[in-house]
PDB file of N, CA and C in Angstrom:
ATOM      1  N   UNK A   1     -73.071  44.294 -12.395  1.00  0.00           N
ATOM      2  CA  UNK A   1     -74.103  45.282 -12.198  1.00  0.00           C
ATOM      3  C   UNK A   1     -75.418  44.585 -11.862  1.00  0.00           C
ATOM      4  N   UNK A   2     -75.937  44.959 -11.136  1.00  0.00           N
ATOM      5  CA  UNK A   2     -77.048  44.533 -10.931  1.00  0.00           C
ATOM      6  C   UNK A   2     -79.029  45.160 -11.260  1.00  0.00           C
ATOM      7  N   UNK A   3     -78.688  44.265 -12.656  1.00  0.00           N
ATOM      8  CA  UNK A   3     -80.321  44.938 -13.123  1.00  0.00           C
ATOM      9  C   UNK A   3     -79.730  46.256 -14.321  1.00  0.00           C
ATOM     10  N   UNK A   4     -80.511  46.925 -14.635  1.00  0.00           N
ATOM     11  CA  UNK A   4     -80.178  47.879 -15.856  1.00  0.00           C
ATOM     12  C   UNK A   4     -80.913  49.416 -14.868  1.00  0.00           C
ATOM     13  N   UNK A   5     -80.597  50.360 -15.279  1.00  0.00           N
ATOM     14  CA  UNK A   5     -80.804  52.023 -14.627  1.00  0.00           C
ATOM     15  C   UNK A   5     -82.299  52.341 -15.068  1.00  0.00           C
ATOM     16  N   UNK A   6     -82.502  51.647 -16.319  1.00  0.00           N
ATOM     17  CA  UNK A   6     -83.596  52.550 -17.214  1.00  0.00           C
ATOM     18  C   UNK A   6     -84.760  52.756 -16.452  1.00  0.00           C
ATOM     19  N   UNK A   7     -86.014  53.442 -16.421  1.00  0.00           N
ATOM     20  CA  UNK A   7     -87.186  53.536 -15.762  1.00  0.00           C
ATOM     21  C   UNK A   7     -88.334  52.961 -16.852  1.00  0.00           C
ATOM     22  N   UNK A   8     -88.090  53.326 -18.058  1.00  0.00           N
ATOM     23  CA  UNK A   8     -89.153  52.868 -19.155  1.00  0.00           C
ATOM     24  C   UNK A   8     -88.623  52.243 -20.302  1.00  0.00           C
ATOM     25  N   UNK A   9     -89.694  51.786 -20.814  1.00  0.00           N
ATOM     26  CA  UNK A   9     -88.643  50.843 -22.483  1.00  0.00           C
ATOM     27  C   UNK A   9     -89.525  51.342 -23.183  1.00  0.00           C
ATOM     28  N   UNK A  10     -88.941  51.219 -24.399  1.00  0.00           N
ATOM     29  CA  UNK A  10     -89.609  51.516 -26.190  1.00  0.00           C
ATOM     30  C   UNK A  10     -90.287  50.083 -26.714  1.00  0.00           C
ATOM     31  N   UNK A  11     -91.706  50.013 -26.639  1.00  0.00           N
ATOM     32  CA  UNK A  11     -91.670  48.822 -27.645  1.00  0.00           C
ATOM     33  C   UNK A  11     -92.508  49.557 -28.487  1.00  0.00           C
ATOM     34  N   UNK A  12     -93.059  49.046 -30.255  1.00  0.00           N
ATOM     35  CA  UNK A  12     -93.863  49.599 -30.925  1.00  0.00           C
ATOM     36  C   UNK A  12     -94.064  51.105 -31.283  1.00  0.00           C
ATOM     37  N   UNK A  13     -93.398  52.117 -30.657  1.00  0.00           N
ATOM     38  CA  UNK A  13     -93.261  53.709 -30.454  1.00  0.00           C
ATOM     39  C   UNK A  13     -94.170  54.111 -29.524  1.00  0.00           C
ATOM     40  N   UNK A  14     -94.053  53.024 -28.037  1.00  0.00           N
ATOM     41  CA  UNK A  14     -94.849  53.516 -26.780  1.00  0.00           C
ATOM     42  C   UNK A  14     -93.787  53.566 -26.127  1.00  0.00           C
ATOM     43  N   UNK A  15     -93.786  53.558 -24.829  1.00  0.00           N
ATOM     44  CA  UNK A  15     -92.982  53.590 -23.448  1.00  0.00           C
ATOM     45  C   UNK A  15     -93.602  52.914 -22.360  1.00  0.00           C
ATOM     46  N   UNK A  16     -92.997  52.212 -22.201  1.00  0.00           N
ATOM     47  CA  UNK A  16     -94.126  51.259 -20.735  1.00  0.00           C
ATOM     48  C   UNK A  16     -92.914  51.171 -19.802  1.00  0.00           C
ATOM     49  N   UNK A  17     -93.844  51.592 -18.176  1.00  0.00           N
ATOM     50  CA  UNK A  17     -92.842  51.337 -17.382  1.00  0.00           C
ATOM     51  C   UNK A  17     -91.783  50.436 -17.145  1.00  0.00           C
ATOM     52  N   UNK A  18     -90.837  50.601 -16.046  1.00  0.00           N
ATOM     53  CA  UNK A  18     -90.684  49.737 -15.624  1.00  0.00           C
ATOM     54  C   UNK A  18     -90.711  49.254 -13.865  1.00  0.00           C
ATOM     55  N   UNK A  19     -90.744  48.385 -13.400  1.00  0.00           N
ATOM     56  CA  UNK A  19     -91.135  47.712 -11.871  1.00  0.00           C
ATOM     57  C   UNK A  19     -89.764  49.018 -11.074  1.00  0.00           C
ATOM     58  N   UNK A  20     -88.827  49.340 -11.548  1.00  0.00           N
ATOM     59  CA  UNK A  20     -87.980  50.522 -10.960  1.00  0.00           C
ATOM     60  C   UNK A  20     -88.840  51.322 -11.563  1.00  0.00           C
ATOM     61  N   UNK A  21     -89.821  52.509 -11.974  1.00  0.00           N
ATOM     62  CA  UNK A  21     -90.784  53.424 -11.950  1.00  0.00           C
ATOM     63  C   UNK A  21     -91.569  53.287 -11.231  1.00  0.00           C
ATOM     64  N   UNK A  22     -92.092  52.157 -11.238  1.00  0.00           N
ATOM     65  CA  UNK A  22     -93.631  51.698 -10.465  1.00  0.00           C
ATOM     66  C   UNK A  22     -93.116  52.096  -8.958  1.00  0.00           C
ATOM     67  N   UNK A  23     -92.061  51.177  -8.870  1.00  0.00           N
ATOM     68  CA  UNK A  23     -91.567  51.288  -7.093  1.00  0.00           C
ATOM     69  C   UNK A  23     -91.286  52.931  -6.396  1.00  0.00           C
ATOM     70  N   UNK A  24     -90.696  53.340  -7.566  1.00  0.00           N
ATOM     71  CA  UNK A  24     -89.949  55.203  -7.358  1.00  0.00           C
ATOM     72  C   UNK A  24     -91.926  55.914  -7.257  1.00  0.00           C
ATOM     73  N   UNK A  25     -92.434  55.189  -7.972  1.00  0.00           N
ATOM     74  CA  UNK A  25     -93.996  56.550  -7.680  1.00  0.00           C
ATOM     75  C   UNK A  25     -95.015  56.017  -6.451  1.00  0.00           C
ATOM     76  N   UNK A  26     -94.880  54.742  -6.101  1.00  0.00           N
ATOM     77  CA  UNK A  26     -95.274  54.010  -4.765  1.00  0.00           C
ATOM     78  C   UNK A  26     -94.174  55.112  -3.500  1.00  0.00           C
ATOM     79  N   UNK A  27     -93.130  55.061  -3.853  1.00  0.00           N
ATOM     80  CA  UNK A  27     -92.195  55.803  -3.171  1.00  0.00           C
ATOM     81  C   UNK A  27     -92.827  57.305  -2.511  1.00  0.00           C
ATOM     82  N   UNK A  28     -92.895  57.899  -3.873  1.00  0.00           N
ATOM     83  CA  UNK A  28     -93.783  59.238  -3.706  1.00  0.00           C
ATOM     84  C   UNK A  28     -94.141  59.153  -3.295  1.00  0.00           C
ATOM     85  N   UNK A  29     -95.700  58.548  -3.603  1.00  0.00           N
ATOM     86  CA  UNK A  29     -96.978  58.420  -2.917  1.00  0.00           C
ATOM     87  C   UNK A  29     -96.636  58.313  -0.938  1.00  0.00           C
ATOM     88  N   UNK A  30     -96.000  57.642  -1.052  1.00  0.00           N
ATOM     89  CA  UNK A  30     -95.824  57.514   0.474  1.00  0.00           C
ATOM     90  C   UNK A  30     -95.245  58.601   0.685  1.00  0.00           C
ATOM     91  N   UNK A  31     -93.907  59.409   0.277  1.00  0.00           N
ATOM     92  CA  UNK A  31     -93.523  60.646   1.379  1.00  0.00           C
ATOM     93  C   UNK A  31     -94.352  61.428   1.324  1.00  0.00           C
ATOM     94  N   UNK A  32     -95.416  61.357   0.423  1.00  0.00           N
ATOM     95  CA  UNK A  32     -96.317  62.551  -0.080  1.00  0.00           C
ATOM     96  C   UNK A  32     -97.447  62.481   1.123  1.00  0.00           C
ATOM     97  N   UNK A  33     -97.883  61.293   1.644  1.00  0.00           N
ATOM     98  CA  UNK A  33     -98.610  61.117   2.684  1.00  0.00           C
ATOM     99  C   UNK A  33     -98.579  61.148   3.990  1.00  0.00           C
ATOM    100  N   UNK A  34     -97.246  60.629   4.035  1.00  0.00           N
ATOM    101  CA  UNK A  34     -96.521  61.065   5.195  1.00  0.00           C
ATOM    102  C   UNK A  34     -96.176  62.033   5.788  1.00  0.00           C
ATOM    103  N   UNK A  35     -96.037  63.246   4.466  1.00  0.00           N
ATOM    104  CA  UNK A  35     -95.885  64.854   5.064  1.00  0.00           C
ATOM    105  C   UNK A  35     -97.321  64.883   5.419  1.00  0.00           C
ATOM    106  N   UNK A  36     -98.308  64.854   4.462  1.00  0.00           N
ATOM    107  CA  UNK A  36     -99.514  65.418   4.746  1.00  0.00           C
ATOM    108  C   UNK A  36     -99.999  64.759   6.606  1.00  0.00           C
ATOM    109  N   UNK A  37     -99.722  63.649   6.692  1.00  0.00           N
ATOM    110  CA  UNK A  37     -99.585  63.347   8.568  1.00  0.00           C
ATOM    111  C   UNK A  37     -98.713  63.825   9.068  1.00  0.00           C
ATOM    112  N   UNK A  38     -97.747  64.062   8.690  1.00  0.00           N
ATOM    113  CA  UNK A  38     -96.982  65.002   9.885  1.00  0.00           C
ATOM    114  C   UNK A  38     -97.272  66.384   9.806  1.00  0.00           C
ATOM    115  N   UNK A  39     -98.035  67.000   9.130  1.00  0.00           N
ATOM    116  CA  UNK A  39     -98.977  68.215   9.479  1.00  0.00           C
ATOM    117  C   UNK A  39    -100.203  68.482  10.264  1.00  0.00           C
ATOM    118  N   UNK A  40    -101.087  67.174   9.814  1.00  0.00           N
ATOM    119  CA  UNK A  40    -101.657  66.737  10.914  1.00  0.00           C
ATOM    120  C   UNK A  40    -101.501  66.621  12.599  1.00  0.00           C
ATOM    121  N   UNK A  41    -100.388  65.187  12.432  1.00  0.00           N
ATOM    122  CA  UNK A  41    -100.090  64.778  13.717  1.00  0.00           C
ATOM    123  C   UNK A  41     -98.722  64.244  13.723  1.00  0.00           C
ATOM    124  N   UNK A  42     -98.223  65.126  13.580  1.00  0.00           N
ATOM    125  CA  UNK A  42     -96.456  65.107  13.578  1.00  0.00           C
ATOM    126  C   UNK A  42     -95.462  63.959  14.448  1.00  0.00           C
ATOM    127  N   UNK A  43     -96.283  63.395  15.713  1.00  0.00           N
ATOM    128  CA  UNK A  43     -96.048  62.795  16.351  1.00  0.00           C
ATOM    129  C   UNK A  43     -96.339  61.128  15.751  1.00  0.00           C
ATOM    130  N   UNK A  44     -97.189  61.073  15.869  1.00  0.00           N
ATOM    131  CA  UNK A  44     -97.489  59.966  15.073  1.00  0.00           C
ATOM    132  C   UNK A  44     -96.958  59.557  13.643  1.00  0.00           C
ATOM    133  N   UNK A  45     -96.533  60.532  12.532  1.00  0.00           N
ATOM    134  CA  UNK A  45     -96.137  60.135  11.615  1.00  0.00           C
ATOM    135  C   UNK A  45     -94.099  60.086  11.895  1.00  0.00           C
ATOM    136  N   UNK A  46     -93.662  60.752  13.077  1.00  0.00           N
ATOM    137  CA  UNK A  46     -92.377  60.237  13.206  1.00  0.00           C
ATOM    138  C   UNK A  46     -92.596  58.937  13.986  1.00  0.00           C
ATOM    139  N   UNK A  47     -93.346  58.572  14.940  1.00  0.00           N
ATOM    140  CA  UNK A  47     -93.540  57.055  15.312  1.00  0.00           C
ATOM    141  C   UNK A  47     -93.828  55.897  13.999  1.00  0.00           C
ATOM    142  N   UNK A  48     -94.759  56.141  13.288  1.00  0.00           N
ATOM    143  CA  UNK A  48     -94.848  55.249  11.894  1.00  0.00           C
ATOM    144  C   UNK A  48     -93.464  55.168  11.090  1.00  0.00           C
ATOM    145  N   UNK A  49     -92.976  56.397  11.332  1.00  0.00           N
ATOM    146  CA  UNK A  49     -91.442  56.134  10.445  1.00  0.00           C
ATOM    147  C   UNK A  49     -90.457  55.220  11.413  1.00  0.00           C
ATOM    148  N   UNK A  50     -90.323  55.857  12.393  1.00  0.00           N
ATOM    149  CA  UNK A  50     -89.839  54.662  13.434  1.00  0.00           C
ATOM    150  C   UNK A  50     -89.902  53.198  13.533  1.00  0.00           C
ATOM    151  N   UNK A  51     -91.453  52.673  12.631  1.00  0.00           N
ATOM    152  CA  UNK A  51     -91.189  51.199  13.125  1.00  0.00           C
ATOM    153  C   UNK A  51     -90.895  50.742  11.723  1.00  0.00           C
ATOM    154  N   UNK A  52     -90.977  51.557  10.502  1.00  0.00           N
ATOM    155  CA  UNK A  52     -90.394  50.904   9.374  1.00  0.00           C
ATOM    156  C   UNK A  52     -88.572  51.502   9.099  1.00  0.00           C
ATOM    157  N   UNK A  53     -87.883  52.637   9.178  1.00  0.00           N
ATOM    158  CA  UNK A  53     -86.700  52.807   8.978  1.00  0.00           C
ATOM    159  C   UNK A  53     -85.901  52.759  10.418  1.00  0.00           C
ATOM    160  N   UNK A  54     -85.169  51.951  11.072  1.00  0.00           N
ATOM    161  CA  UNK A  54     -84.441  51.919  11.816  1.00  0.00           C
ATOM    162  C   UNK A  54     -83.213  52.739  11.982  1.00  0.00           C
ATOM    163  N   UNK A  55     -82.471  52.802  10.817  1.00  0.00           N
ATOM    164  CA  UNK A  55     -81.544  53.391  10.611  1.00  0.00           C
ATOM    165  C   UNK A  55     -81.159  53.920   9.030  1.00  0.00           C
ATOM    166  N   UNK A  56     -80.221  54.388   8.865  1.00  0.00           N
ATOM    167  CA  UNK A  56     -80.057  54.722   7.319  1.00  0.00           C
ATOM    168  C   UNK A  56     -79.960  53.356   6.624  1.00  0.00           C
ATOM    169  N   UNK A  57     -79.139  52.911   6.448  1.00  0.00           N
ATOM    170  CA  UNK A  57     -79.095  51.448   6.355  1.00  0.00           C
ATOM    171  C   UNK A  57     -80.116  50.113   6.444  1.00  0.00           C
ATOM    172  N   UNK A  58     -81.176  50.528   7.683  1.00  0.00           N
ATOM    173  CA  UNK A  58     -81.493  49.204   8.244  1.00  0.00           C
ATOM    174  C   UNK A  58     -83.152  49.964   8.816  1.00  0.00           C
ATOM    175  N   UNK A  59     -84.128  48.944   7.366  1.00  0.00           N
ATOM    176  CA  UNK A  59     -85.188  48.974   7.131  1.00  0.00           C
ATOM    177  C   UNK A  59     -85.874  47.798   7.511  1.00  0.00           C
ATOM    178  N   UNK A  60     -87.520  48.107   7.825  1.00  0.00           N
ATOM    179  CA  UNK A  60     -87.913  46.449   7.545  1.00  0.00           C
ATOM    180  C   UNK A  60     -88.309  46.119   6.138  1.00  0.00           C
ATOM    181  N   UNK A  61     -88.257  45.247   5.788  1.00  0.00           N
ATOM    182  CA  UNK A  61     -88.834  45.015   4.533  1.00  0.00           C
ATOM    183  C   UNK A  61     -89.834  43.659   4.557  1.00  0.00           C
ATOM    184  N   UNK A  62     -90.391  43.835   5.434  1.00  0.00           N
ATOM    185  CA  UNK A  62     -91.478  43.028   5.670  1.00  0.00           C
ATOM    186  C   UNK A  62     -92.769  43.934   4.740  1.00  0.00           C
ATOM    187  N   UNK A  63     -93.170  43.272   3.675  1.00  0.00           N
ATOM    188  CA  UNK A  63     -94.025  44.073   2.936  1.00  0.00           C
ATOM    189  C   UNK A  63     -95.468  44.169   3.418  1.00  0.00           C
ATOM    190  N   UNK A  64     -95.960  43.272   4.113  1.00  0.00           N
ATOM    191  CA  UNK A  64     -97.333  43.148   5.007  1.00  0.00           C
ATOM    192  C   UNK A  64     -97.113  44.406   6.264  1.00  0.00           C
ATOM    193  N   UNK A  65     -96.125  44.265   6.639  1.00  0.00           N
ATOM    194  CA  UNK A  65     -96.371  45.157   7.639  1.00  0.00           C
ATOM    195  C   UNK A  65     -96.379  47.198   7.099  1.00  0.00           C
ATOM    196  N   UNK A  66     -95.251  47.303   6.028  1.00  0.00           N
ATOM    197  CA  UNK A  66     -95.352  48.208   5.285  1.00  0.00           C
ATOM    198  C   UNK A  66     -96.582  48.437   5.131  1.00  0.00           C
ATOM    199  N   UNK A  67     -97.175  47.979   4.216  1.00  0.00           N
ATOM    200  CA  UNK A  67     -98.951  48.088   3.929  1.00  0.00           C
ATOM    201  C   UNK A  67     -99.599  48.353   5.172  1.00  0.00           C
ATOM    202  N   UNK A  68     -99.533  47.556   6.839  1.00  0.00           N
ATOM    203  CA  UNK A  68    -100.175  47.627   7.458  1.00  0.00           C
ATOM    204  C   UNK A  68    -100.029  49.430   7.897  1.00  0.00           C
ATOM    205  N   UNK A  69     -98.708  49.845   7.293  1.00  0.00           N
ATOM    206  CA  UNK A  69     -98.497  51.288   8.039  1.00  0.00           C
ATOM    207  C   UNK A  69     -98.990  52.176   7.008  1.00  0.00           C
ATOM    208  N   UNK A  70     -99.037  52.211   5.890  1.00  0.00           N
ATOM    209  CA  UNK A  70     -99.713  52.702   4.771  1.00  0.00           C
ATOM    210  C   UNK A  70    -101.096  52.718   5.293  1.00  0.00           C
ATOM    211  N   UNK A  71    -102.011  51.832   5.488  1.00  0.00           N
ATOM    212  CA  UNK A  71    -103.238  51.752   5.989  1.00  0.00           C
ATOM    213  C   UNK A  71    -103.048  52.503   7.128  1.00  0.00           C
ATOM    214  N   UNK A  72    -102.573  52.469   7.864  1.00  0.00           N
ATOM    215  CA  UNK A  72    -103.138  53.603   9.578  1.00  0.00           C
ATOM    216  C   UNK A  72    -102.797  54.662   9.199  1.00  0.00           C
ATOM    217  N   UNK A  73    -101.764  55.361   7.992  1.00  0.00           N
ATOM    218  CA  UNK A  73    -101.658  56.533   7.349  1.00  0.00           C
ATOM    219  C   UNK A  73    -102.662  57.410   6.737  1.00  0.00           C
ATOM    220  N   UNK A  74    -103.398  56.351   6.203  1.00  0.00           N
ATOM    221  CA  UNK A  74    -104.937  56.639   5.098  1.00  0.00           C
ATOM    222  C   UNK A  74    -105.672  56.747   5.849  1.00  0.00           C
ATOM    223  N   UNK A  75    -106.137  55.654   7.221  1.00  0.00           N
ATOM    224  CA  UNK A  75    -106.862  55.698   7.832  1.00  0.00           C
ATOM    225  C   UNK A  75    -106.810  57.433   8.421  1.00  0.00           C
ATOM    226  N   UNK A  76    -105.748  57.482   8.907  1.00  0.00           N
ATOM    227  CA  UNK A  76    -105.377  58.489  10.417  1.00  0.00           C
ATOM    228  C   UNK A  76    -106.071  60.014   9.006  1.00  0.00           C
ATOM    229  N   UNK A  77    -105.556  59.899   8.268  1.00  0.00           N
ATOM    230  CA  UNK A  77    -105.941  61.279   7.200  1.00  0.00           C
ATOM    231  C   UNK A  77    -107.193  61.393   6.854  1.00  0.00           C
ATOM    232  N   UNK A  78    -107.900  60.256   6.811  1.00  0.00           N
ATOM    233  CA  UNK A  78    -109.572  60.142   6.250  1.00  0.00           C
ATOM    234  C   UNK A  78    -110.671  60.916   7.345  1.00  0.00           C
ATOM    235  N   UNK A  79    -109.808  60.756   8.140  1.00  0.00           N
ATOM    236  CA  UNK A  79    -110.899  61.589   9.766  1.00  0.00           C
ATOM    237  C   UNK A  79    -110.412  62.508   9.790  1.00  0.00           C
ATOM    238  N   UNK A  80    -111.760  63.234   9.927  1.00  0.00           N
ATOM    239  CA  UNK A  80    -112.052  64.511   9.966  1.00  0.00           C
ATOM    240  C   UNK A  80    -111.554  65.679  11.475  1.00  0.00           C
TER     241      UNK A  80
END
């Protein structure tokens, strides 16, 4: 198996994430932004999906460039 399922742990009678939570609400955050541009400019946010998911399977995972598309996302929404 690779890695454990859980999202949070118990220490002391708290709950602190874990790096699988953190990643799943980064996750959100992005489809959540991504709709809000494709309401905008629908065109553009299926081109941004285009240069990061290729296929079902076959993503980039170049994390600089991710970010770089996150940024023209924020950017493209901040104007008015």
């Amino acid at each position: 198996m690779h890695g454990d399922s859980w999202i949070v742990y118990p220490k002391n009678g708290k709950l602190y994430s874990s790096i699988r939570l953190e990643a799943m609400r980064d996750g959100i955050a992005d489809y959540t932004l991504l709709q809000m541009l494709a309401q905008k400019e629908p065109d553009l946010a299926k081109e941004l999906c285009r240069q990061v998911v290729f296929h079902w399977t076959l993503y980039d995972t170049d994390g600089d460039h991710f970010r770089a598309i996150r940024h023209q996302i924020l950017e493209k929404l901040s104007e008015k």
